[in-house]
Protein backbone atom coordinates (compact mmCIF):
# COMPACT_ATOMS: atom_id res chain seq x y z
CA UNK A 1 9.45 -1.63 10.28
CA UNK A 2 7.21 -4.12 8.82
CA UNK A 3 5.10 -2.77 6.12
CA UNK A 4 2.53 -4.10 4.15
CA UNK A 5 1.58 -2.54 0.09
CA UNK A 6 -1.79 -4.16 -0.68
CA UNK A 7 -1.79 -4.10 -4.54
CA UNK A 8 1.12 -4.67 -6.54
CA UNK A 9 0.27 -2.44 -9.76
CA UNK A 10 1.88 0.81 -10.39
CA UNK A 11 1.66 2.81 -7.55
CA UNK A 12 1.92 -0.36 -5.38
CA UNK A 13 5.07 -2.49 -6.87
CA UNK A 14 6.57 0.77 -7.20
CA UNK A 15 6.21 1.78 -3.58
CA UNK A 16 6.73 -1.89 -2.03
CA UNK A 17 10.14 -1.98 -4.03
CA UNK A 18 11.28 1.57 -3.03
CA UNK A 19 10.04 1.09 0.61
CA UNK A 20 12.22 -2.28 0.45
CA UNK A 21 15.12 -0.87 -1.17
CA UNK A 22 15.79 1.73 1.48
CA UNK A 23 15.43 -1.01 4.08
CA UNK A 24 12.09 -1.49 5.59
CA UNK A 25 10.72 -5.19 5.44
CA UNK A 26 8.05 -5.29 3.05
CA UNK A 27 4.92 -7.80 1.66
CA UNK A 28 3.41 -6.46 -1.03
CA UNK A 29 -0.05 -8.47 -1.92
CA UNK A 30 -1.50 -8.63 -5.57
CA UNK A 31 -4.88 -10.18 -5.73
CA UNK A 32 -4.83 -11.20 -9.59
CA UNK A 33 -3.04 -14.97 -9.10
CA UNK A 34 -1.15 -14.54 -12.53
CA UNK A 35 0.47 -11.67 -11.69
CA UNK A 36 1.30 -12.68 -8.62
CA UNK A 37 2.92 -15.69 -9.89
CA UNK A 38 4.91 -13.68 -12.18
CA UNK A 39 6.05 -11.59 -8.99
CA UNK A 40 6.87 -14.50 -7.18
CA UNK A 41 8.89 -16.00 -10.03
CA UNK A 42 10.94 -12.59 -9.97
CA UNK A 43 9.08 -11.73 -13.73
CA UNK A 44 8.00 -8.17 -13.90
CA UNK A 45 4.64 -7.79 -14.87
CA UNK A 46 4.93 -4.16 -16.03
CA UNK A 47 7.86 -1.77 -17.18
CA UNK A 48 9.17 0.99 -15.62
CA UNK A 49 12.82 2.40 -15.88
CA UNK A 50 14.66 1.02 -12.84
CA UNK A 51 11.80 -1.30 -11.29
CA UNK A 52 12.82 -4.81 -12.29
CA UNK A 53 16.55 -3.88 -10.53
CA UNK A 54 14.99 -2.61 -7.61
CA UNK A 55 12.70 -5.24 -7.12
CA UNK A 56 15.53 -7.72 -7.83
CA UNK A 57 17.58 -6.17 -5.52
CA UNK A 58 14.88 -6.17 -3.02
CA UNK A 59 14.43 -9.64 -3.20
CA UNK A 60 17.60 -11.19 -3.10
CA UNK A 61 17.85 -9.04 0.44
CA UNK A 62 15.01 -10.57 1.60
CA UNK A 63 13.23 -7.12 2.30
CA UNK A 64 10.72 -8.02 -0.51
CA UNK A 65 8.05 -10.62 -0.29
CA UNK A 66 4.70 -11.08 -2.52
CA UNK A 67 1.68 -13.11 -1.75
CA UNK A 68 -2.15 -12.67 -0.47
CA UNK A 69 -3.61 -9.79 0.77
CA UNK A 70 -4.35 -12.05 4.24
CA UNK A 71 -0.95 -12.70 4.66
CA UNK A 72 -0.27 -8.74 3.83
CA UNK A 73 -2.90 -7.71 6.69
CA UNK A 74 -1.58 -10.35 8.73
CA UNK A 75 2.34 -9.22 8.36
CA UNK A 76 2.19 -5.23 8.71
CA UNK A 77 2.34 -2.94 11.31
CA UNK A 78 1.78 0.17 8.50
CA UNK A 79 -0.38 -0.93 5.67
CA UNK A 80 -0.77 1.02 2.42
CA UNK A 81 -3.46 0.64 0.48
CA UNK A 82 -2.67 0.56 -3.14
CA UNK A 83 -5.57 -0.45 -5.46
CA UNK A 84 -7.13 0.62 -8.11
CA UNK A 85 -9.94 3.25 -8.36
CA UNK A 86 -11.08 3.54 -11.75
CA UNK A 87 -13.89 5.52 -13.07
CA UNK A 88 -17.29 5.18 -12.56
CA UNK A 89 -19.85 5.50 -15.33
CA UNK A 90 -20.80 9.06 -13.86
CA UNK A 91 -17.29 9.93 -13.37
CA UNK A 92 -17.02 9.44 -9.54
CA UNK A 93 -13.91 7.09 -8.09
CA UNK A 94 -14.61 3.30 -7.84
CA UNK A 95 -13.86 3.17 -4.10
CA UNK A 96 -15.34 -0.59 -3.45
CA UNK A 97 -11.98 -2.34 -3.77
CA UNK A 98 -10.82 0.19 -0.94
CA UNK A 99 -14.18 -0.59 1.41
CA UNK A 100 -13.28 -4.61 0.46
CA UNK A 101 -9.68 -4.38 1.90
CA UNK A 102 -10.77 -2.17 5.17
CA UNK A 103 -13.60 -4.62 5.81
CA UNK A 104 -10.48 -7.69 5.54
CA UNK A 105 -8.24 -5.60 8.01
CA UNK A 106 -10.98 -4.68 10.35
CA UNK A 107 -12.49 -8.60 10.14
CA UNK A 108 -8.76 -10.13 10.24
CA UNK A 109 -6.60 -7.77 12.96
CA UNK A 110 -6.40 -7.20 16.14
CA UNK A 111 -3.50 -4.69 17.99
CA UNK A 112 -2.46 -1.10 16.60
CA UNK A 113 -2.10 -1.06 12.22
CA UNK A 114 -1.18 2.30 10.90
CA UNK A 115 -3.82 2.22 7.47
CA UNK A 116 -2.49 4.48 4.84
CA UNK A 117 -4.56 5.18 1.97
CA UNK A 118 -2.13 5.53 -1.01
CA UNK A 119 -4.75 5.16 -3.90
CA UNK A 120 -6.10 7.76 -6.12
CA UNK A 121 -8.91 8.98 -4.29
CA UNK A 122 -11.19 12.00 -3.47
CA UNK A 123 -11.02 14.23 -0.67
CA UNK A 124 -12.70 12.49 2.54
CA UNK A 125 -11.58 8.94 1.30
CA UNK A 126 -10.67 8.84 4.68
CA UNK A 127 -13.05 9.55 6.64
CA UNK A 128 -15.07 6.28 4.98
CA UNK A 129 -12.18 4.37 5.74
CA UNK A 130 -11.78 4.93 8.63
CA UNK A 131 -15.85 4.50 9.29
CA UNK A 132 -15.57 0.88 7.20
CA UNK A 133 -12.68 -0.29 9.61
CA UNK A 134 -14.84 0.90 12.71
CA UNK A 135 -18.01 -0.72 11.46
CA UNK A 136 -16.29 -3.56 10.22
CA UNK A 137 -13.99 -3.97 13.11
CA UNK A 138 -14.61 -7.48 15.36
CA UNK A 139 -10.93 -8.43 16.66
CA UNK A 140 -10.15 -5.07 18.95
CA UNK A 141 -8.37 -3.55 16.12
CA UNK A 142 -6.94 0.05 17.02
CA UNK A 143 -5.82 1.93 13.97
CA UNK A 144 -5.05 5.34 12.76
CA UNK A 145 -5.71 6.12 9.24
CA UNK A 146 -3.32 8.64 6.98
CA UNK A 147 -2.96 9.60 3.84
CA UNK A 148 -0.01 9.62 1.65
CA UNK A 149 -1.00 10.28 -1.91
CA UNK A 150 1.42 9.81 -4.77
CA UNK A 151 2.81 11.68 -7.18
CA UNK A 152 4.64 9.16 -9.46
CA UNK A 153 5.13 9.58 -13.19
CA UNK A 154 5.72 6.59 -16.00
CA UNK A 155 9.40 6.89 -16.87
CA UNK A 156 10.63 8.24 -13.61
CA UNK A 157 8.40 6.20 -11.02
CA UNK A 158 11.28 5.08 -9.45
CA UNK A 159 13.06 8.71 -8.87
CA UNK A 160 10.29 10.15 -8.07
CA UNK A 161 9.52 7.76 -5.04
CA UNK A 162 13.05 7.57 -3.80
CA UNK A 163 14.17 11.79 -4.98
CA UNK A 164 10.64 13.08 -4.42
CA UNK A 165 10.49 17.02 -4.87
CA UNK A 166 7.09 16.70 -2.28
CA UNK A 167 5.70 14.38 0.28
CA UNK A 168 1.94 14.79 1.62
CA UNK A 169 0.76 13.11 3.98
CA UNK A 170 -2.64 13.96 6.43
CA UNK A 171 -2.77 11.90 9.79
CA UNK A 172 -4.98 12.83 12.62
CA UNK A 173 -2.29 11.76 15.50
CA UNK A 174 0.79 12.85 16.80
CA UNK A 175 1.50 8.62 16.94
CA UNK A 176 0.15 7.92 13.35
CA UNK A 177 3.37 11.43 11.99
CA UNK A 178 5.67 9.47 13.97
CA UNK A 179 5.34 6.52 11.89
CA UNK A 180 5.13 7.89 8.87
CA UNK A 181 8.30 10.08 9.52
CA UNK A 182 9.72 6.77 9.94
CA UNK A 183 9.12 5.12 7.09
């Protein structure tokens, strides 16, 4: 399956690798140009135990890609949305980076995109993501949204995503648990 990660830090290069490494074909986007040199040039732009051989591995298949987040709307039939959601002054999540890259798929797709929201989020995340790709939506995109939250830890990122000890994940369609059974 062709999937798309859109955000290549933690959560995202962790999951893109992993995803690639147990063979799907994967782009993984990363907005910041630097580091997305650095990923292109094979240098790892963070540590983790385990990552950089993955990746590498994942590369040299062929099952790893990096570039824009066009070209990751563009490539993937399931899309996870990986990007950050830091704090708020008040506390709340940051979710515009979220709304930005559900107006892009909804404004650049057209055809089914499973839209998984992988971020660190609160509960009904969903439901506004799903409303920004609806109001947003001007190519005849059909979607289903899901959630797949992780549970990674620094050290063991790696294990955790390929040996989890749980997987959540919330659809809303018998089509959208196929797919994610899949992957």
């Amino acid at each position: 399956m062709k999937i798309s990660v859109i955000g290549a830090g933690y959560v995202g290069l962790t999951t893109a690798a992993c995803l690639a490494q147990i063979g799907h074909d994967v782009f993984c986007s990363e907005s910041d140009v630097e580091k997305l040199a650095k990923l292109q040039n094979g240098i790892m732009p963070i540590f983790e135990p385990h990552l950089e051989d993955v990746v590498g591995f994942a590369r040299q298949s062929g099952r790893l890609t990096f570039g824009s987040t066009e070209e990751a709307i563009d490539r993937g039939e399931a899309i996870f949305i990986c990007v950050g959601t830091p704090p708020l002054p008040n506390g709340d999540a940051d979710l515009s980076a979220i709304e930005a890259v559900a107006r892009a798929i909804a404004k650049r797709t057209s055809g089914y995109r499973l839209v998984i929201e992988k971020s660190t989020v609160p509960v009904q995340t969903g439901s506004q993501l799903r409303k920004h790709l609806s109001v947003h939506n001007t190519g005849g995109l059909e979607y289903d949204v899901a959630s797949n939250p992780e549970f990674l830890r620094e050290g063991s990122a790696v294990e955790d995503l390929l040996h989890p000890d749980r997987i959540v994940v919330g659809v809303e369609s018998p089509r959208a648990a196929e797919l994610l059974r899949d992957i």
